[in-house]
N, C-alpha and C. Protein backbone atom coordinates (compact mmCIF):
# COMPACT_ATOMS: atom_id res chain seq x y z
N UNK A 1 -34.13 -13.99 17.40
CA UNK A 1 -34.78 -12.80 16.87
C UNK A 1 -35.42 -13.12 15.52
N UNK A 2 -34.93 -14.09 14.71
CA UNK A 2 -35.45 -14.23 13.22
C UNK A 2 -36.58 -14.92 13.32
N UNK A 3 -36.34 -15.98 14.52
CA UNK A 3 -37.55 -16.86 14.48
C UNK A 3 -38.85 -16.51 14.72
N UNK A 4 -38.60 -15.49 15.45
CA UNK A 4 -39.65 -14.57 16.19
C UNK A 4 -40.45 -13.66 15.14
N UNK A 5 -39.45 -13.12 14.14
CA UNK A 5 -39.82 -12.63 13.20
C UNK A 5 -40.76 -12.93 12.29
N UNK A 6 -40.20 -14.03 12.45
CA UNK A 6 -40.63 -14.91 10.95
C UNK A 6 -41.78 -15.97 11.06
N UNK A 7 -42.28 -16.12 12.83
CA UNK A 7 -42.29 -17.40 12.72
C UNK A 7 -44.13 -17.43 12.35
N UNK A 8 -44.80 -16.35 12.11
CA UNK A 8 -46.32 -16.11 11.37
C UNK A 8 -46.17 -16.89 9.72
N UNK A 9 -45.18 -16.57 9.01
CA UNK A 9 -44.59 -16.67 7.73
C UNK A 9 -44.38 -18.04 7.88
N UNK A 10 -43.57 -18.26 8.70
CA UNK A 10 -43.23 -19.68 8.50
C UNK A 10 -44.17 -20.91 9.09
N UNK A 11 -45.03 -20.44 10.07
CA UNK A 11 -46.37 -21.45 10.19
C UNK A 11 -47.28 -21.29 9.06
N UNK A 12 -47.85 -19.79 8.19
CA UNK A 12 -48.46 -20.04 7.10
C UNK A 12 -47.72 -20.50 6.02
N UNK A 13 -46.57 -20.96 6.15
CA UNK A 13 -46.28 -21.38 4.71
C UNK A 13 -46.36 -23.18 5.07
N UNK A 14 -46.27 -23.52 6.24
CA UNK A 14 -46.08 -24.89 6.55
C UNK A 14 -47.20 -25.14 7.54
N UNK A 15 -48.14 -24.95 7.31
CA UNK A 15 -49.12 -25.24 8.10
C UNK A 15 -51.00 -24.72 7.41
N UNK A 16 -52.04 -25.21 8.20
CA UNK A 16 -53.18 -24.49 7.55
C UNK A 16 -52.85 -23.08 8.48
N UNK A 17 -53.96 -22.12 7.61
CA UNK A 17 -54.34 -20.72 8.66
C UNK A 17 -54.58 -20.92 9.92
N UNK A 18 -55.76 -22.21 10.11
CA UNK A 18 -56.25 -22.37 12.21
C UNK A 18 -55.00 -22.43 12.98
N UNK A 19 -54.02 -22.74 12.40
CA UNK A 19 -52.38 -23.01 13.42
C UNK A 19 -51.48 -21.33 13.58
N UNK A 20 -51.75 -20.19 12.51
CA UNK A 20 -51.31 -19.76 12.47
C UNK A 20 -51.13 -18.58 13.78
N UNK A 21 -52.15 -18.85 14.52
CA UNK A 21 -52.45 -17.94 15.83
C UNK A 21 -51.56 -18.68 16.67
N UNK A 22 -50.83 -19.58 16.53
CA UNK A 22 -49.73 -20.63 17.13
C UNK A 22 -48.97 -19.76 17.31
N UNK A 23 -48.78 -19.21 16.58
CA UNK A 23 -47.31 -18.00 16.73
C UNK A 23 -47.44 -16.71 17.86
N UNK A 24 -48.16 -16.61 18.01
CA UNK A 24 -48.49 -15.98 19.18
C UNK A 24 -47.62 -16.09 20.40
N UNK A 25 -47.30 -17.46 20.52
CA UNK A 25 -46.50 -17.71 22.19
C UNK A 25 -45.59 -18.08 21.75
N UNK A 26 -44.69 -18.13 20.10
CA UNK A 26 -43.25 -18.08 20.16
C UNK A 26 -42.34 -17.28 20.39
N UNK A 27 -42.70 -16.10 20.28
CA UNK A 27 -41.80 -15.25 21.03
C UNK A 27 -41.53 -15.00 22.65
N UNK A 28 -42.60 -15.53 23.18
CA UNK A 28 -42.69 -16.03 24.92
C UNK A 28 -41.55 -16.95 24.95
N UNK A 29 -41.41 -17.89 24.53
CA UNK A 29 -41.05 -19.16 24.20
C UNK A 29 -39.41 -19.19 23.86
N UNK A 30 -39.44 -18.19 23.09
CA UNK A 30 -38.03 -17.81 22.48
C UNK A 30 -37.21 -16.73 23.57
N UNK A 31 -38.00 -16.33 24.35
CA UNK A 31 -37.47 -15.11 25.16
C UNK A 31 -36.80 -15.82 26.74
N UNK A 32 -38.13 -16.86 26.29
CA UNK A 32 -37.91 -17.55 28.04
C UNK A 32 -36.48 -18.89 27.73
N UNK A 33 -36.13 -18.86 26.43
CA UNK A 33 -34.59 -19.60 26.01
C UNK A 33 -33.77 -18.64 26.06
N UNK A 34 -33.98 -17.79 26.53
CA UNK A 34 -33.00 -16.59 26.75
C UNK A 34 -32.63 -16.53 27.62
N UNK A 35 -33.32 -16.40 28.78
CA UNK A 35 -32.90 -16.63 30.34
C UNK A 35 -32.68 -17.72 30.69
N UNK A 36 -33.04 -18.86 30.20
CA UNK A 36 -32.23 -20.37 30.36
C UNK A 36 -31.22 -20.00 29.93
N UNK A 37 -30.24 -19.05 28.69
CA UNK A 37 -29.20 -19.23 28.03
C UNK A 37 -28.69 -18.30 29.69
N UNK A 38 -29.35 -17.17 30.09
CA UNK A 38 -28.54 -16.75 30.94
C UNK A 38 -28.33 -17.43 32.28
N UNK A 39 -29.14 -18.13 32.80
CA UNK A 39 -28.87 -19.41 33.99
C UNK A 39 -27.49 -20.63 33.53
N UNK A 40 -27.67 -20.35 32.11
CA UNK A 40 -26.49 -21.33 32.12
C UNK A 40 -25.33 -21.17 31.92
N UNK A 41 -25.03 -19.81 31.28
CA UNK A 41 -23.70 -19.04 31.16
C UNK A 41 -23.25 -18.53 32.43
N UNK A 42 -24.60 -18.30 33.16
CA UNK A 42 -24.07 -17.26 34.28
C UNK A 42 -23.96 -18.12 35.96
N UNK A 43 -23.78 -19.08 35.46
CA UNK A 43 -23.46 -20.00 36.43
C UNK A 43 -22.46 -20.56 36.90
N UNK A 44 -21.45 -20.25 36.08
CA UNK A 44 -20.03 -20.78 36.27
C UNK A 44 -19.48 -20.38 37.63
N UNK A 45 -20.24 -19.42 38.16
CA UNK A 45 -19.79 -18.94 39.63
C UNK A 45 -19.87 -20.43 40.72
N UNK A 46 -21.07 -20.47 40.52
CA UNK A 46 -21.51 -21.82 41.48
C UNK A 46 -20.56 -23.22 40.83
N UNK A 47 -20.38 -23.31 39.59
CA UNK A 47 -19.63 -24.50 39.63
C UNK A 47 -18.03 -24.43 39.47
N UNK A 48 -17.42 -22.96 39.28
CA UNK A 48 -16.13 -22.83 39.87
C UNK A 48 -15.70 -23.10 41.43
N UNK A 49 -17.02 -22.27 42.35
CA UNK A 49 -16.82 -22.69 43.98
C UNK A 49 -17.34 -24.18 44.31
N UNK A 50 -17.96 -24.98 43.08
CA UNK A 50 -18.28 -26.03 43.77
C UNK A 50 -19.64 -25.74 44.71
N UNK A 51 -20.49 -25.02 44.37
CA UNK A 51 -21.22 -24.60 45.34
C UNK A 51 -22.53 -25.57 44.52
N UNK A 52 -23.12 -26.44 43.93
CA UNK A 52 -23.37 -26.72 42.84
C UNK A 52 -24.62 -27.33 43.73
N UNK A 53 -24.75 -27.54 44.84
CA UNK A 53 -26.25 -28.42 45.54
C UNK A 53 -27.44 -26.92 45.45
N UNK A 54 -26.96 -25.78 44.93
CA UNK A 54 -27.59 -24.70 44.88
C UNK A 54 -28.96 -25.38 43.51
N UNK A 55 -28.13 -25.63 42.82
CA UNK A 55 -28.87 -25.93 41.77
C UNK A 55 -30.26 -26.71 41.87
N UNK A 56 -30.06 -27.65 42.43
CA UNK A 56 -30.89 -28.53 42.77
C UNK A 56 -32.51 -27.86 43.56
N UNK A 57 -31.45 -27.05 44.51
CA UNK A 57 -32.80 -26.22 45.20
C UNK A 57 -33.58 -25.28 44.41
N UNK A 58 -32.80 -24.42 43.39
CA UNK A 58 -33.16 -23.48 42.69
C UNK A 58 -34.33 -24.00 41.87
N UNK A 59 -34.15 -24.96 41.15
CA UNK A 59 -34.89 -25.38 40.12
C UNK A 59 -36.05 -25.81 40.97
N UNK A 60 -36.06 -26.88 41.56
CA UNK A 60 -37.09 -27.24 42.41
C UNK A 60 -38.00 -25.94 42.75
N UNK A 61 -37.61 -24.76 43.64
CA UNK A 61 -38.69 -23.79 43.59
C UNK A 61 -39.23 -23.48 42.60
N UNK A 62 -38.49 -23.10 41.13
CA UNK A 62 -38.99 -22.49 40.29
C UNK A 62 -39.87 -23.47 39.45
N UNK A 63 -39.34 -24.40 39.70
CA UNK A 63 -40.87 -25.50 39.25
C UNK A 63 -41.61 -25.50 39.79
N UNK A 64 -41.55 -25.50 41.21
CA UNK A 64 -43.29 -25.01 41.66
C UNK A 64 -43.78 -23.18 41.48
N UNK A 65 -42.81 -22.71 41.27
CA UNK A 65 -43.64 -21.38 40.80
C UNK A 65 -44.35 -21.66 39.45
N UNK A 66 -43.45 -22.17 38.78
CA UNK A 66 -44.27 -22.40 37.21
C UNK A 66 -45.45 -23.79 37.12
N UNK A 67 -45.35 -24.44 38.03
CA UNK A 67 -46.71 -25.14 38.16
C UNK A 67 -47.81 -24.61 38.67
N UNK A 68 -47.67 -23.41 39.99
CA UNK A 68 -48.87 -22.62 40.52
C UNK A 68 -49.39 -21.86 39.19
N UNK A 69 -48.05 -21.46 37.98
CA UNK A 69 -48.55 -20.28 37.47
C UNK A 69 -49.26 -21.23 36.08
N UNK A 70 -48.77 -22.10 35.94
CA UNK A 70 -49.24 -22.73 35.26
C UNK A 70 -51.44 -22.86 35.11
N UNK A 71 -51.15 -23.57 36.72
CA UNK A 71 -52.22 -23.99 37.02
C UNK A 71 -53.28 -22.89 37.10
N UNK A 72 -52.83 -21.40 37.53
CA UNK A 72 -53.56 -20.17 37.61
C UNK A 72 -53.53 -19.59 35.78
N UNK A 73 -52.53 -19.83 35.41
CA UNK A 73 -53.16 -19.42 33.71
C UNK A 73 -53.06 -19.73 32.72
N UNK A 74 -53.40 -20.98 32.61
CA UNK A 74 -53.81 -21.94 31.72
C UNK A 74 -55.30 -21.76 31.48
N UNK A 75 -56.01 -21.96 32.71
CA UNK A 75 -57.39 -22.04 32.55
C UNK A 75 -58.10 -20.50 31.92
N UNK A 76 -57.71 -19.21 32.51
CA UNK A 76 -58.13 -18.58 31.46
C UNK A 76 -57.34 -18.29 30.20
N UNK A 77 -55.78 -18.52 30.07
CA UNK A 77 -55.39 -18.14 28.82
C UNK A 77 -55.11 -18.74 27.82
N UNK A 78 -55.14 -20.06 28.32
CA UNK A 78 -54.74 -21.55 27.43
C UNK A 78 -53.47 -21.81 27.12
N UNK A 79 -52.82 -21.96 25.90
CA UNK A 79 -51.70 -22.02 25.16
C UNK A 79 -50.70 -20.70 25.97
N UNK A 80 -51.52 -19.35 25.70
CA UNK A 80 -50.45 -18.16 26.27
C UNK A 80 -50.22 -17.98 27.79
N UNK A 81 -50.88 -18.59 28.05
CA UNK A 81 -51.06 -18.85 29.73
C UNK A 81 -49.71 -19.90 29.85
N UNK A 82 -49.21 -21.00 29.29
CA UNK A 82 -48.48 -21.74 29.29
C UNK A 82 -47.07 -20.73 28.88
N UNK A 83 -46.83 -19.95 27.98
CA UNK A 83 -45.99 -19.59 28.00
C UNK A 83 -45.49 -18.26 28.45
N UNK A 84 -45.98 -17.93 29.32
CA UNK A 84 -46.35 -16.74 29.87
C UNK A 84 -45.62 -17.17 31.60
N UNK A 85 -46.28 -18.46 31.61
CA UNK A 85 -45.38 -19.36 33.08
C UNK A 85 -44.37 -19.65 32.83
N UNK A 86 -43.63 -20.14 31.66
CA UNK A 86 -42.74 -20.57 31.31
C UNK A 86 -41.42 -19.47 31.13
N UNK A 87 -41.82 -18.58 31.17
CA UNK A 87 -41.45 -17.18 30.70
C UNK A 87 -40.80 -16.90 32.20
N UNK A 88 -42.24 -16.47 32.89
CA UNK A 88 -41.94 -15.81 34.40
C UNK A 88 -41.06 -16.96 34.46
N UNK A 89 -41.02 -18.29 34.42
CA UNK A 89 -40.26 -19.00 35.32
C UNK A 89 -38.50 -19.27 35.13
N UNK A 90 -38.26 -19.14 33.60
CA UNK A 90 -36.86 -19.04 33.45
C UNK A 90 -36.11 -17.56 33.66
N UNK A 91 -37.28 -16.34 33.50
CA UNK A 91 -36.64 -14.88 34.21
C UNK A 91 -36.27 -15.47 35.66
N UNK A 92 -37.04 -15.90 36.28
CA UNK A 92 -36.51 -16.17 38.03
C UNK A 92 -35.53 -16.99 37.88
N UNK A 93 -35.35 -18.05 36.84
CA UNK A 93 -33.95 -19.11 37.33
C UNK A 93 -32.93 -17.94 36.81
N UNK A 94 -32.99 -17.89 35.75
CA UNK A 94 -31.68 -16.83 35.25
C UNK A 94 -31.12 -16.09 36.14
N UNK A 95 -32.23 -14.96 36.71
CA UNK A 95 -31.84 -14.10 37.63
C UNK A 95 -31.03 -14.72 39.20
N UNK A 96 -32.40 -15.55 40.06
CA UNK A 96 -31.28 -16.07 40.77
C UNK A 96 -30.09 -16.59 40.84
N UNK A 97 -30.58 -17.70 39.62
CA UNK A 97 -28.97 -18.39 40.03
C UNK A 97 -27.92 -17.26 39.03
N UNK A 98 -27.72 -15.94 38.51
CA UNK A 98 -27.01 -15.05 38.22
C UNK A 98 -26.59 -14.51 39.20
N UNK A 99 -27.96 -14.32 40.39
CA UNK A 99 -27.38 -13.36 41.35
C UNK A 99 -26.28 -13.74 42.73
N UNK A 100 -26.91 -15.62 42.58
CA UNK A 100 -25.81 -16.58 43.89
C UNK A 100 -24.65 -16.80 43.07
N UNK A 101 -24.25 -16.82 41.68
CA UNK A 101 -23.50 -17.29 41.29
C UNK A 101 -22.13 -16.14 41.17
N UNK A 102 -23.32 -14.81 40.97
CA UNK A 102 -21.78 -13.31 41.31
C UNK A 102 -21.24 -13.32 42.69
N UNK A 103 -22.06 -13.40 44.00
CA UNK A 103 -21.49 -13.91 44.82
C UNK A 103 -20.15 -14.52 45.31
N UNK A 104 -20.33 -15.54 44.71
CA UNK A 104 -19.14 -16.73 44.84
C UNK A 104 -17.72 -15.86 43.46
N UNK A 105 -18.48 -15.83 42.28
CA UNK A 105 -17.53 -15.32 41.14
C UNK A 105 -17.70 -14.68 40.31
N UNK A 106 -17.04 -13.26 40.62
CA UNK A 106 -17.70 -12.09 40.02
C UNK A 106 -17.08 -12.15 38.31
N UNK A 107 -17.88 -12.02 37.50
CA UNK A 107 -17.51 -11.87 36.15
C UNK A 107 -17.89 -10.34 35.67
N UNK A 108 -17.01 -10.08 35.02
CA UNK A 108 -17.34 -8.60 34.79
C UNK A 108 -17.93 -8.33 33.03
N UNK A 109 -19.05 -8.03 32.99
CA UNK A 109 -19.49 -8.46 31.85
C UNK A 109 -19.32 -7.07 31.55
N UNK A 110 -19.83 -6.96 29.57
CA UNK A 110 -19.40 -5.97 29.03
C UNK A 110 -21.05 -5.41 29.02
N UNK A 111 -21.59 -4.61 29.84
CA UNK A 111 -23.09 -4.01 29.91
C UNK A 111 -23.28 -2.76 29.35
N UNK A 112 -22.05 -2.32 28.49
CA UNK A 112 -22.72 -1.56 27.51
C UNK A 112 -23.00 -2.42 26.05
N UNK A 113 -22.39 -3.62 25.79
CA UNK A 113 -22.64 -4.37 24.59
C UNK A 113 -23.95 -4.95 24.96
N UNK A 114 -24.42 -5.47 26.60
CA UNK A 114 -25.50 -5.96 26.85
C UNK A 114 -26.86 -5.00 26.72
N UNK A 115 -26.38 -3.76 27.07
CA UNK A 115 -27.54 -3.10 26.74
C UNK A 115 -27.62 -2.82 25.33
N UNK A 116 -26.33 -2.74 24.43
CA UNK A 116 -27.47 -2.10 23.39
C UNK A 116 -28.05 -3.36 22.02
N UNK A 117 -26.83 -4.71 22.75
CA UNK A 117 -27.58 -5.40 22.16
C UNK A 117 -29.26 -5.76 22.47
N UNK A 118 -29.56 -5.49 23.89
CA UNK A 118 -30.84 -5.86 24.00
C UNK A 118 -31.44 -4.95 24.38
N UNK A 119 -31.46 -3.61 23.90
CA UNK A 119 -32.32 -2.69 23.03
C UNK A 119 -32.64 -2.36 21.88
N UNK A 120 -31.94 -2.83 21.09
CA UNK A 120 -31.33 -3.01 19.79
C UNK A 120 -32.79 -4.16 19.49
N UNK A 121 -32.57 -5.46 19.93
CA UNK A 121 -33.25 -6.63 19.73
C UNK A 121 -34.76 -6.35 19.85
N UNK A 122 -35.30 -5.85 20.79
CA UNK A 122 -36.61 -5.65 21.53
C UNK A 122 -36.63 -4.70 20.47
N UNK A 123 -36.55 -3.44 20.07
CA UNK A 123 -37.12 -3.01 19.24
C UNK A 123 -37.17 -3.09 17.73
N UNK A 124 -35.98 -4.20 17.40
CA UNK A 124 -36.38 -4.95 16.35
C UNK A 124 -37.85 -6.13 16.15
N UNK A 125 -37.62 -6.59 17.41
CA UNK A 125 -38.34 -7.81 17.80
C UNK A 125 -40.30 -7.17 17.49
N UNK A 126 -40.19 -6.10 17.98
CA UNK A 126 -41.67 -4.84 18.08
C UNK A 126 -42.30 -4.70 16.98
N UNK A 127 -41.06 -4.05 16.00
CA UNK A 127 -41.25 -3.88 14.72
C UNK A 127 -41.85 -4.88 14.18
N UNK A 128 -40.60 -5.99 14.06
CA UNK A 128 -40.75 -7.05 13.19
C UNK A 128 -42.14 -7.83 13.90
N UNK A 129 -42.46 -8.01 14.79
CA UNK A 129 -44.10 -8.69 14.91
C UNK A 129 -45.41 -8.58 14.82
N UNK A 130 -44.99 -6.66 14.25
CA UNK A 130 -46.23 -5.79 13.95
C UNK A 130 -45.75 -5.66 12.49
N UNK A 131 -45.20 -6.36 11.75
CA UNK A 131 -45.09 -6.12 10.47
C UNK A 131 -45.88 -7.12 9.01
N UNK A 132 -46.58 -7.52 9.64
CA UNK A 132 -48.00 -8.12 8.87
C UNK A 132 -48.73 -7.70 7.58
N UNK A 133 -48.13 -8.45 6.81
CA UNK A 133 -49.35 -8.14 5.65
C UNK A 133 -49.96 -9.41 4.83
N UNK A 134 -51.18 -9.35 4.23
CA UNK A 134 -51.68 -10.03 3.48
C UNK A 134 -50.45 -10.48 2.36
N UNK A 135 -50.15 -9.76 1.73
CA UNK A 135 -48.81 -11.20 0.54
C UNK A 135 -47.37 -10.89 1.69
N UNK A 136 -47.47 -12.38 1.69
CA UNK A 136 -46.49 -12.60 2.40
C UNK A 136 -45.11 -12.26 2.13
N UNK A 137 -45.05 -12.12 0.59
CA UNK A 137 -43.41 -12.11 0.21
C UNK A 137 -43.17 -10.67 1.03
N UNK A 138 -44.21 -9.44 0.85
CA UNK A 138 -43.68 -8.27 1.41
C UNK A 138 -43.46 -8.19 2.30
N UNK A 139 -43.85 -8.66 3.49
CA UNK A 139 -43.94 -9.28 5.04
C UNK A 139 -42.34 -9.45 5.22
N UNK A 140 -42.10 -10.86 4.80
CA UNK A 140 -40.69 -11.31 4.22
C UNK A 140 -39.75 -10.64 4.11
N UNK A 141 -40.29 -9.35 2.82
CA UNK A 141 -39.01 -8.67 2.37
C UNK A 141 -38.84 -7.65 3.24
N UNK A 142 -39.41 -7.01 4.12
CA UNK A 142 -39.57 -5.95 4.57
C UNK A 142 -38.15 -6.88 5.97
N UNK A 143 -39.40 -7.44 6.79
CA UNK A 143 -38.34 -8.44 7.79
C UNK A 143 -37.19 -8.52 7.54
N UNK A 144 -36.46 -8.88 6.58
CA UNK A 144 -35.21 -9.18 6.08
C UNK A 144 -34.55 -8.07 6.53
N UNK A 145 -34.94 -6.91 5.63
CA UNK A 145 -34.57 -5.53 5.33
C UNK A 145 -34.34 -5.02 7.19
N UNK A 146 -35.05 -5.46 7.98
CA UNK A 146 -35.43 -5.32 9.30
C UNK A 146 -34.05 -5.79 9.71
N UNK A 147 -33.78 -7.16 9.67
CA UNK A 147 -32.64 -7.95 10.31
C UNK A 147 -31.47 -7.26 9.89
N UNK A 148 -31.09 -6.78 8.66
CA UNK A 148 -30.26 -6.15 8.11
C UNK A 148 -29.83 -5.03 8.63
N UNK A 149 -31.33 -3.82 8.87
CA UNK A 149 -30.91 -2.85 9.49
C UNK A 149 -30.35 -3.33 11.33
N UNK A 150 -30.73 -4.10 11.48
CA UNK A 150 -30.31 -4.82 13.03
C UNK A 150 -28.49 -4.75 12.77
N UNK A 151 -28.49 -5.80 11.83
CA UNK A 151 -26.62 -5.92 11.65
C UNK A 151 -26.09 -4.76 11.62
N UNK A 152 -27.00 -3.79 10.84
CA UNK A 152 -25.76 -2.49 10.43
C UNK A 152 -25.79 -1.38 11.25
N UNK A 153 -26.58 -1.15 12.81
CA UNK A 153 -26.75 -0.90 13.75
C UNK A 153 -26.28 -1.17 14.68
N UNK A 154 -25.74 -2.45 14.84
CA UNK A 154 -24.95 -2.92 15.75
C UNK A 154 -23.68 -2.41 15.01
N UNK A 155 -23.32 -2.42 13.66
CA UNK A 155 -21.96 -2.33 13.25
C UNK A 155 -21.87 -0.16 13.70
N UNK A 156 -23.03 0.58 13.46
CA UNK A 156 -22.61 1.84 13.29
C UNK A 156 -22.55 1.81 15.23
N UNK A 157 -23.26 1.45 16.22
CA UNK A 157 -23.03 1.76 17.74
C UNK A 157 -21.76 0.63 17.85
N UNK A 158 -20.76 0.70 17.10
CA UNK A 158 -19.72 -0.16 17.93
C UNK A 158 -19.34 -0.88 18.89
N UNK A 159 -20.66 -2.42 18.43
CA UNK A 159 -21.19 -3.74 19.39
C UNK A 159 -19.78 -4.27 19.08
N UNK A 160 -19.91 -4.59 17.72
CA UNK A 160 -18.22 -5.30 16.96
C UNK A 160 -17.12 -4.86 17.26
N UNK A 161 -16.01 -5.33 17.89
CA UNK A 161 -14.49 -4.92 17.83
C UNK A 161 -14.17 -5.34 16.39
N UNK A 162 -12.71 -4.56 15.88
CA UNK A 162 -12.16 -4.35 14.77
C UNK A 162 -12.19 -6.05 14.17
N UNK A 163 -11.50 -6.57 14.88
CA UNK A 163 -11.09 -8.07 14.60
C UNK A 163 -12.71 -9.51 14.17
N UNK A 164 -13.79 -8.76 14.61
CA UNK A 164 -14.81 -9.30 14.56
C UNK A 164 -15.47 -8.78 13.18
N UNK A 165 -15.13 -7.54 13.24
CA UNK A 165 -15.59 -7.01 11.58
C UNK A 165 -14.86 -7.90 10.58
N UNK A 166 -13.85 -7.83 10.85
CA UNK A 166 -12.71 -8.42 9.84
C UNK A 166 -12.78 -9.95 9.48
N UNK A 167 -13.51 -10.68 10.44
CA UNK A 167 -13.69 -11.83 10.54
C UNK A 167 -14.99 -11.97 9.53
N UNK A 168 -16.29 -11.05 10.14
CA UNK A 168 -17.26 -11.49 9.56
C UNK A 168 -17.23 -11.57 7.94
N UNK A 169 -16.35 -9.75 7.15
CA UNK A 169 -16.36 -9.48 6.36
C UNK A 169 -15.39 -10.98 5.55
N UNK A 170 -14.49 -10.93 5.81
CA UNK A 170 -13.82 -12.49 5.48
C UNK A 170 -14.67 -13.69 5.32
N UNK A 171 -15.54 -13.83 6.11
CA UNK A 171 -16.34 -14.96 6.12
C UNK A 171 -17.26 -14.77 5.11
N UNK A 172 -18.32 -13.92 4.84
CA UNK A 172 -18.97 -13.19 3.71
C UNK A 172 -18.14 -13.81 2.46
N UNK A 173 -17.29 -13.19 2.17
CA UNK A 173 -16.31 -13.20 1.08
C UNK A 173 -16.03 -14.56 0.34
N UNK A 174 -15.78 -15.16 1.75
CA UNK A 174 -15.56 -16.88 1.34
C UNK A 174 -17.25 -17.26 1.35
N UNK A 175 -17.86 -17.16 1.84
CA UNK A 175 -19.10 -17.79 1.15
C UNK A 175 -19.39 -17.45 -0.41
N UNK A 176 -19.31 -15.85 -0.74
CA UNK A 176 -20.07 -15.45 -1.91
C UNK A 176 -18.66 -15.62 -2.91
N UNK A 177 -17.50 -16.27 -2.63
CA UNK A 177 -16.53 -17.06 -3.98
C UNK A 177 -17.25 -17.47 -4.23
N UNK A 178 -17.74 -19.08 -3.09
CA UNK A 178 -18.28 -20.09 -3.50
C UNK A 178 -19.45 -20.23 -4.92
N UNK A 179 -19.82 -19.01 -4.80
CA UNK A 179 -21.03 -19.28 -5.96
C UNK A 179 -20.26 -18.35 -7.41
């Protein structure tokens, strides 16, 4: 989510302006490591049953979906065309191999923390990429202020159990001795 935020700010500060339209397909990019994160967590079904030659097939299709899509939009979209395939193509691995892998081993996830963390995110994510201005520090400060209200949103819809507050607040604490 920060990177996504940030990442206009952080190509103009490390880069010329012509690169800065670069940022454009990191949040594609960052979204489509999301559903790789969920193909790979949510797989333990298939490699608890041993069912694991699934894999092999899975990927193989979805590489040729993302090479057709590749090949269909690249040419008019260029760069966003690339991540736009890349995108569609880890939503389809995630999802399938999520959906062969409940099958075999059902995990019971917590889908009210899933939803409001990722409603929560997306409309941070909205905000924060329409939040553009000419001096950057305000850009910056505003973003921050953004991520912040993210943390303390998740803390007021009770994402955090007690023991996780207690942890973070502890952890805080021991960092800001340090100085």
């Amino acid at each position: 989510l920060s990177i996504s935020i940030f990442s206009k700010e952080v190509i103009r500060v490390l880069s010329t302006n012509e690169f800065v339209i670069s940022a454009n397909v990191l949040p594609l990019l960052i979204l489509a490591s999301i559903f790789y994160g969920i193909y790979f967590y949510t797989s333990i079904g298939i490699q608890i049953k041993k069912k694991t030659f699934y894999f092999p097939v899975v990927i193989l299709i979805v590489a040729i979906i993302n090479f057709i899509l590749c090949f269909n939009l690249i040419p008019h979209y260029g760069y966003m065309g690339a991540g736009i395939a890349k995108l569609i193509s880890y939503i389809i691995l995630g999802l399938v191999i999520n959906f062969i892998s409940i099958h075999y081993y059902k995990i019971d996830y917590n889908l009210k923390k899933i939803l409001i963390i990722t409603v929560l995110s997306l409309s941070i994510f909205i905000i924060g990429i329409n939040l553009n201005f000419q001096f950057i520090f305000l850009s910056v400060f505003l973003k921050i202020f953004l991520l912040f209200s993210f943390l303390m949103l998740l803390i007021i819809l009770g994402f955090f159990e007690k023991r996780e507050l207690q942890l973070l607040i502890q952890t805080i604490k021991s960092k800001l001795s340090i100085y």
